[in-house]
Every structure is written in structure tokens, then in C-alpha cells.
Protein backbone atom coordinates (compact mmCIF):
# COMPACT_ATOMS: atom_id res chain seq x y z
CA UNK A 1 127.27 175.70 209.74
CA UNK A 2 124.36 177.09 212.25
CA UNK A 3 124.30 180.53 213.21
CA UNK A 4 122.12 180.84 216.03
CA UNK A 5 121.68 184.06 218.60
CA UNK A 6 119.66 182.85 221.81
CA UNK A 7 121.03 180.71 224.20
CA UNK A 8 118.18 178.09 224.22
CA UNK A 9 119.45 177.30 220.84
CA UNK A 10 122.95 176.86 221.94
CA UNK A 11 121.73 174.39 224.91
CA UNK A 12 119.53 172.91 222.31
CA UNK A 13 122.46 172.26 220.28
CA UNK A 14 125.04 171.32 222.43
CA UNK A 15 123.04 168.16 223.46
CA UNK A 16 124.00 166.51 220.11
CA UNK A 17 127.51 167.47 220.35
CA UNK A 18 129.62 164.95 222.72
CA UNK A 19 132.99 166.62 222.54
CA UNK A 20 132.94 170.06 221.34
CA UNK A 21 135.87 173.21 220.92
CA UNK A 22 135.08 176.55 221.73
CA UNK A 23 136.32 179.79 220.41
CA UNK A 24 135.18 183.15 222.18
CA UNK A 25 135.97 186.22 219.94
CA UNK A 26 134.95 189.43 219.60
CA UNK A 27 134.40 189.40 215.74
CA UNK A 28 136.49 191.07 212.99
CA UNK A 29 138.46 187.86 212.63
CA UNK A 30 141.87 187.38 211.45
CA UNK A 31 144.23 184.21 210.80
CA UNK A 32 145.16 184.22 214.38
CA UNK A 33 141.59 183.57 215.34
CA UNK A 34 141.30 181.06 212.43
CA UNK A 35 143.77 179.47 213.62
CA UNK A 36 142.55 178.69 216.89
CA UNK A 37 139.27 177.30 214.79
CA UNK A 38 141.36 174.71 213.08
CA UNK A 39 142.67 173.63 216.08
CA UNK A 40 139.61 173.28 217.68
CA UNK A 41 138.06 170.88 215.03
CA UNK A 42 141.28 169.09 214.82
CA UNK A 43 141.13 168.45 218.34
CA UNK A 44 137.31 167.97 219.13
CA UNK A 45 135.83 167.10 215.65
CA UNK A 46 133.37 170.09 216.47
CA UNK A 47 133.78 173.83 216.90
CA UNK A 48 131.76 176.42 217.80
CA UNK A 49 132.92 180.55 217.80
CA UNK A 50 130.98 183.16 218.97
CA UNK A 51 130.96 186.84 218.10
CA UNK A 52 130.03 189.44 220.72
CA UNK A 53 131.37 192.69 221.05
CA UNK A 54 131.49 192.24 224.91
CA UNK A 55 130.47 195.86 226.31
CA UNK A 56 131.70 195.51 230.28
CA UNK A 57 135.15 194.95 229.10
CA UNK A 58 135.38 198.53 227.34
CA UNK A 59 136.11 201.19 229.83
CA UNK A 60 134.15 204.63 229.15
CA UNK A 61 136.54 206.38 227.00
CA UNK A 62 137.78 203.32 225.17
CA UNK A 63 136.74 201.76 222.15
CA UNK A 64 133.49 200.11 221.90
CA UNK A 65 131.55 202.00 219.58
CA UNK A 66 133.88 201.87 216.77
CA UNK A 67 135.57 198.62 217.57
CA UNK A 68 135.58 197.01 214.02
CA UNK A 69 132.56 194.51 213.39
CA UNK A 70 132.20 192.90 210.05
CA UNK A 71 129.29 190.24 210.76
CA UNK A 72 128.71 188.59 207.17
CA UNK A 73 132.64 188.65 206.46
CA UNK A 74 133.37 186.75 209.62
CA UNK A 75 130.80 184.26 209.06
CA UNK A 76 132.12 183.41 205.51
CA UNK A 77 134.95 182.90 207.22
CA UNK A 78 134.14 180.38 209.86
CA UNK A 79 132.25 178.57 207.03
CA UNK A 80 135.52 178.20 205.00
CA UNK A 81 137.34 176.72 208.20
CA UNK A 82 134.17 173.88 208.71
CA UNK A 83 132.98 175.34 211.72
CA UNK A 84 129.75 173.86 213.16
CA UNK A 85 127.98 176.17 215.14
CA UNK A 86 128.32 180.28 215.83
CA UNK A 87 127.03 182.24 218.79
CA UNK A 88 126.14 186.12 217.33
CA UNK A 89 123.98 187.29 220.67
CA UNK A 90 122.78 190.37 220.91
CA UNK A 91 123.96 192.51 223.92
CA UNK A 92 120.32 192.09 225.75
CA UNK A 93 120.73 187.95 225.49
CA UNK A 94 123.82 188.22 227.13
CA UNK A 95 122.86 190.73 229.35
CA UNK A 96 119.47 191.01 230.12
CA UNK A 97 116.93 193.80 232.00
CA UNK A 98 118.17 193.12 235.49
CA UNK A 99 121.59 191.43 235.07
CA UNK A 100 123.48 192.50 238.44
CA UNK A 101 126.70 189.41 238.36
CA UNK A 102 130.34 190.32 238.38
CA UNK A 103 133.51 187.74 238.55
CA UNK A 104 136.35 189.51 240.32
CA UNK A 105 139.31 187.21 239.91
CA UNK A 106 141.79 189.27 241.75
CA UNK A 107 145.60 189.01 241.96
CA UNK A 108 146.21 188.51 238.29
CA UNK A 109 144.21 190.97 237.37
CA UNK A 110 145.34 193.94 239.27
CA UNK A 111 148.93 194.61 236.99
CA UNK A 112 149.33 195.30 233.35
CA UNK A 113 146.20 195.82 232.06
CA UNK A 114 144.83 195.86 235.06
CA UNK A 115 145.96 198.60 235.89
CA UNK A 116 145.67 200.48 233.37
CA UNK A 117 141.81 199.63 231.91
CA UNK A 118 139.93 199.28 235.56
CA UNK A 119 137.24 196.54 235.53
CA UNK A 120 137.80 195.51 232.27
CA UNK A 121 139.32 191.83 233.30
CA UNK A 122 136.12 191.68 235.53
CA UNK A 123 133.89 192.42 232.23
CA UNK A 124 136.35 190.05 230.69
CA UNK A 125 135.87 187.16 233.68
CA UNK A 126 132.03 187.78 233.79
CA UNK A 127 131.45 187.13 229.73
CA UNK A 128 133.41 183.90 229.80
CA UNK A 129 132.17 182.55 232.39
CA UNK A 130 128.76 182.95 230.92
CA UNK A 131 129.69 181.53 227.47
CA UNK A 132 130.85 178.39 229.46
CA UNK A 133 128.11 177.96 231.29
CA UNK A 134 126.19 178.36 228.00
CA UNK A 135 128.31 176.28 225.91
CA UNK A 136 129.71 173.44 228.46
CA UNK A 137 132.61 172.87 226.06
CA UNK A 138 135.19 170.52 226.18
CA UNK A 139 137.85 172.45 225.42
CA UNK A 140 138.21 176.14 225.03
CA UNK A 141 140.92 177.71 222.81
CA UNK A 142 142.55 181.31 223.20
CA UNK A 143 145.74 182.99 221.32
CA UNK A 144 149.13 183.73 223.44
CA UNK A 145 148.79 187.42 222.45
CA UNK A 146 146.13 188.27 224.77
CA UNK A 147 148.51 186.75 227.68
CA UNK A 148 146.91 188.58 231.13
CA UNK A 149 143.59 187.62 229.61
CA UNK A 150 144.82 183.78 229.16
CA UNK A 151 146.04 183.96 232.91
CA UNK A 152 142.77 185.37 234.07
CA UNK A 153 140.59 182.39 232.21
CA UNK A 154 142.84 179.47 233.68
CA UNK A 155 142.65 181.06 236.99
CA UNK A 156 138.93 181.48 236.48
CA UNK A 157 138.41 177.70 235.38
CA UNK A 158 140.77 176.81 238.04
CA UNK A 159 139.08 178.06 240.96
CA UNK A 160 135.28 177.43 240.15
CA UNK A 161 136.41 174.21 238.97
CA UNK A 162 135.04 174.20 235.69
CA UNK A 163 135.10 171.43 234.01
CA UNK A 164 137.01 172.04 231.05
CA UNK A 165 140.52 172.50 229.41
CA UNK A 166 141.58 176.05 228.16
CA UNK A 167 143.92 175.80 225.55
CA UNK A 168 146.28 178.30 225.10
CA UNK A 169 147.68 178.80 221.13
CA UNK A 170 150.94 180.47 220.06
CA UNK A 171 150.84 184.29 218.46
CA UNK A 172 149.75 184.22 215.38
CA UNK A 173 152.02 186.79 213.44
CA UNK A 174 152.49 188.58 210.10
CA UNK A 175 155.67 188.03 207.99
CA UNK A 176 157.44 191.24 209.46
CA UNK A 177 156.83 189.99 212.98
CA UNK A 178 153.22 191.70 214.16
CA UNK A 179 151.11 190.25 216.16
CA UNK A 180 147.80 190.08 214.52
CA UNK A 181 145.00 192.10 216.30
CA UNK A 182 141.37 193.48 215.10
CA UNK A 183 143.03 196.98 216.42
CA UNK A 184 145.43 196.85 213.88
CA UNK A 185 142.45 197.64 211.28
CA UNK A 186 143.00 201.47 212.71
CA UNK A 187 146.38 201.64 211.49
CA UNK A 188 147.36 203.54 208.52
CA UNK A 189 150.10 202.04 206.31
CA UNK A 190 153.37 204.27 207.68
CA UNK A 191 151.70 203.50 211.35
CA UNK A 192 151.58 199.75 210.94
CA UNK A 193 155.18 199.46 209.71
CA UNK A 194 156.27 201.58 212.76
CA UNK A 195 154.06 199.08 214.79
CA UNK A 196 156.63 196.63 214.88
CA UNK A 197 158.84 198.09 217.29
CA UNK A 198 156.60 196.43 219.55
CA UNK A 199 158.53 192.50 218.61
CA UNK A 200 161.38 194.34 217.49
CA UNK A 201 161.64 195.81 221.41
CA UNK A 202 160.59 192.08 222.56
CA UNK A 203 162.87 190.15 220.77
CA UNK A 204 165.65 192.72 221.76
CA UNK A 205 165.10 191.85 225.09
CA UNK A 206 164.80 187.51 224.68
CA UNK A 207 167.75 187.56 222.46
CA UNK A 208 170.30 189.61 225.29
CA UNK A 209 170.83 186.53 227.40
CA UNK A 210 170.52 188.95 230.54
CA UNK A 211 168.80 187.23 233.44
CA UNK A 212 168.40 190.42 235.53
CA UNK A 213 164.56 191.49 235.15
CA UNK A 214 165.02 195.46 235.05
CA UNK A 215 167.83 194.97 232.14
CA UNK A 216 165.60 193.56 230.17
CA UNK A 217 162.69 196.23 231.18
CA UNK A 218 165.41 198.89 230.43
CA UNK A 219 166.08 197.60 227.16
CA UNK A 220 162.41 197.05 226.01
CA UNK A 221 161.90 200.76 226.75
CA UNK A 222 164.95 202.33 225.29
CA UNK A 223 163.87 200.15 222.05
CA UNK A 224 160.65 202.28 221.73
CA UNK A 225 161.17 205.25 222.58
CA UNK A 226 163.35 205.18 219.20
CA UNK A 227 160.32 205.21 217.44
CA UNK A 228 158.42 208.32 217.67
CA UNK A 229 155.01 207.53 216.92
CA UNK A 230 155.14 205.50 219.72
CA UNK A 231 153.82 205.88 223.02
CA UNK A 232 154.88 203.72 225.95
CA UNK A 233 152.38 202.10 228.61
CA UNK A 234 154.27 199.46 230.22
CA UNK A 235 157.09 197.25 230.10
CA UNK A 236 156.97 193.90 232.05
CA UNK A 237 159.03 191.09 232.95
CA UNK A 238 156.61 188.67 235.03
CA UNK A 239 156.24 185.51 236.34
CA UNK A 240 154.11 183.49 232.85
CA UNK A 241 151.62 181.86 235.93
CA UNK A 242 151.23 184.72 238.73
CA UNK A 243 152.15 187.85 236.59
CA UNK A 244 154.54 189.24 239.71
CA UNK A 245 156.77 191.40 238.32
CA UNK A 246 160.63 189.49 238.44
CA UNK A 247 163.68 190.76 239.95
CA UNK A 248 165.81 187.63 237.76
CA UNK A 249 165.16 185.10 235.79
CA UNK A 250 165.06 181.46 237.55
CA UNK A 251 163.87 178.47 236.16
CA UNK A 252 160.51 179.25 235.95
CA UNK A 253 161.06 181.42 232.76
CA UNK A 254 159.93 185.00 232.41
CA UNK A 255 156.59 186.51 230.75
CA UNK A 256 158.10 189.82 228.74
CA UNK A 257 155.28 191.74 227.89
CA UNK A 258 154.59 195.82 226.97
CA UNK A 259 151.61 197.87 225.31
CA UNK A 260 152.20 200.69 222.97
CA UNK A 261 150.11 203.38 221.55
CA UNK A 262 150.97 204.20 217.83
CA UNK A 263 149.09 207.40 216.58
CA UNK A 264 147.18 206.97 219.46
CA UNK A 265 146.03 203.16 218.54
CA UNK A 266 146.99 200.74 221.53
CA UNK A 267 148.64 197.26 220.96
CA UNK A 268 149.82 194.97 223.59
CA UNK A 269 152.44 191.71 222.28
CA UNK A 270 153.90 189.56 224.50
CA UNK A 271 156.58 186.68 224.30
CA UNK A 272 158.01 184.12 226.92
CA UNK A 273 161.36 183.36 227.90
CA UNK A 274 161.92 179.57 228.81
């Protein structure tokens, strides 16, 4: 496995590498982002990841400074999984004296987390679309969790007509149902078993059978605010592809989606209804 930090020695790379997967992360990996590794090499016989702690998609009182980063640990990790090549820039390679670019994607960008963290889906947009142009992968692989952010990268590939596939990989969860997440590091013990009234509220909802789209928002909120360490953001019952918020269900399926602070730690968990 190469670890390499400049992009001249991705490009470098990358011209002895006919098909190749790539996973973006922000480090601190977990079997969900493992996951999406395997995949990758299954898929494209070689994988890169890259680690970068992006800073344009933190908004000024959020969490970049203490976001977890465990460099070495994540590397053994990657090894173990057979992955060929990672990307650890630091923040000037990526963003260097002068750097002035945005990507504004628009429409599915402005709900959810949109509007609650302003600019971070441009931050978001902006660092992707660099690591593609560095990489020129084949494919590129991302987890369902992150489901806004998955929207925003097809839409992003879509309409600069980049050529390649984004691949879009199911949840990865713990036994009692959790999505996994770097954020869930800040969790104490009694928070992260109250944590999962995040599925618990999701699964309440996609087991009802209603089709009528405020129900099911009514019933994802009423399921946790029974749980007092938890703080509610937003519910959502969206179209999966356009993120509009529903009035029923057709045949198009509905995105349900929320994002909870627990002791003041904020998750977001999604799931889809066919």
C-alpha cells in the first residue's frame, strides 16, 4: 500500500492504474467506511481512500478542531483491507495560498442540512470535485448514511458530466441498529445507547404503512422527544432524488430522514421507503 500526500504523486500514480475505486473519507474510519473499501477492490481490482479533514465543510462553531483523527490507526486499517494507494494531503495541498473556487450545486442543497450548516454542502461540492479531478477514478463509492451528501455528489457528477460512476452503499450499522459515524466517538456509554432512538424513530415510521408524508413526520418526532437526552433538528419525508419535502407517498418511494443532538453530539440516519 502507498501513502502518498501531494497530488503529483497521485497523477503519477494513477497512470498505472486502468480501472481504479475511490473512497473519499474524512479519517477516523469505521466498518462502514471499510466496507465501502472492499467493495471498491471487489469491483475495480484497485482502491484508493483518502483522508482529509476537509475544513470548508465545518461551519465556525462546529467541529473541526476536535473532529477525531487517528492517522496511523486508519492506515493499518486500509492495509488490512488490500488497499492500494491513500491520499493524506495536508490542508495547504488541497488548498493552496490563493485558492478562490467554490461549487454551488443548488436545489438539493438548500433543505436538511442545508439549512441548517450554511455552505457546508458547497465546502462539501468543492473538495470532491477536486479529489476527482485529482484522482480520475472509475468509480467512486459513498455510504447511504450521509444521504443529502450522496444527492449532492450525483448531482455534481451529473451536471459537469464527469466521467465516472458514484456508487452509493447501504448503512453500515451496529447490532442494536446505529448507524456507524466517526461522531459517535463523542458519545459516552449511557449516551450511545440512548442514540438509537434515532432508527428506533425511523423504523417507527417505515413499519406504519401510512402513505401520508406529515404522519410519518409526526410520528418520527413524537418517537424522540421520548428520549430526553435528545434534541430534535429535523424530521423529513423527501423525495430519495430531489429531496422536496412529500405531501404522500407515490411510487417513487420516500427518503425518511432526521438529525438529533444527544448530549449535545449531532447524528443524522436516514432510511428509504420503496
Amino acid at each position: 500500500m502507498r501513502v502518498i500526500s501531494t497530488i503529483a504523486e497521485v497523477r503519477a500514480a494513477r497512470m498505472a492504474m486502468p480501472m481504479l475505486g475511490l473512497v473519499p473519507t474524512m479519517g477516523f474510519l469505521h466498518p462502514g467506511h471499510l466496507s465501502l473499501v472492499k467493495r471498491a477492490k471487489s469491483e475495480c481490482g484497485l482502491v484508493a481512500a483518502s483522508i482529509f479533514v476537509n475544513p470548508t465543510q465545518f461551519g465556525p462553531n462546529e467541529d473541526f478542531g476536535r473532529y477525531p483523527r487517528a492517522r496511523e490507526r486508519d492506515l493499518a486499517l486500509l492495509e488490512a483491507e488490500d488497499c492500494d494507494l491513500v491520499f493524506t494531503p495536508d490542508v495547504t495541498e488541497i488548498y493552496p495560498a490563493g485558492f478562490d473556487a467554490r461549487i454551488d450545486i443548488g436545489g438539493v442543497t438548500e433543505g436538511l442540512e442545508g439549512a441548517v450548516r450554511p455552505g457546508h454542502f458547497t465546502g462539501v461540492a468543492t473538495v470532491v470535485a477536486k479529489l476527482f479531478n485529482i484522482f480520475q477514478p472509475t468509480r467512486a463509492y459513498f455510504g447511504q448514511k450521509d444521504a443529502q451528501q450522496c444527492a449532492v455528489i450525483r448531482k455534481l457528477v451529473r451536471d459537469l458530466d464527469m466521467p465516472l460512476e458514484v456508487v452509493v452503499c447501504e448503512t453500515v450499522r451496529e447490532v442494536d441498529g446505529l448507524a456507524m459515524s466517526s461522531r459517535n466517538a463523542y458519545l459516552s456509554p449511557a449516551e450511545r445507547a440512548k442514540a438509537t432512538i434515532l432508527i428506533r424513530a425511523l423504523r417507527a415510521a417505515a413499519a406504519s404503512g401510512d402513505r401520508d408524508a406529515e404522519a410519518l413526520r409526526r410520528l418520527m418526532r413524537d418517537t424522540i422527544h421520548t428520549e430526553p437526552l435528545a434534541q430534535l433538528d429535523y424530521v423529513s419525508v423527501a423525495d430519495p432524488d430531489t429531496l422536496e419535502e412529500l405531501n404522500h407517498l407515490g411510487e417513487g418511494g420516500a427518503l425518511l430522514s432526521l438529525a438529533v443532538r444527544v448530549s449535545g453530539t449531532r447524528l443524522i440516519d436516514n432510511l428509504i421507503i420503496p
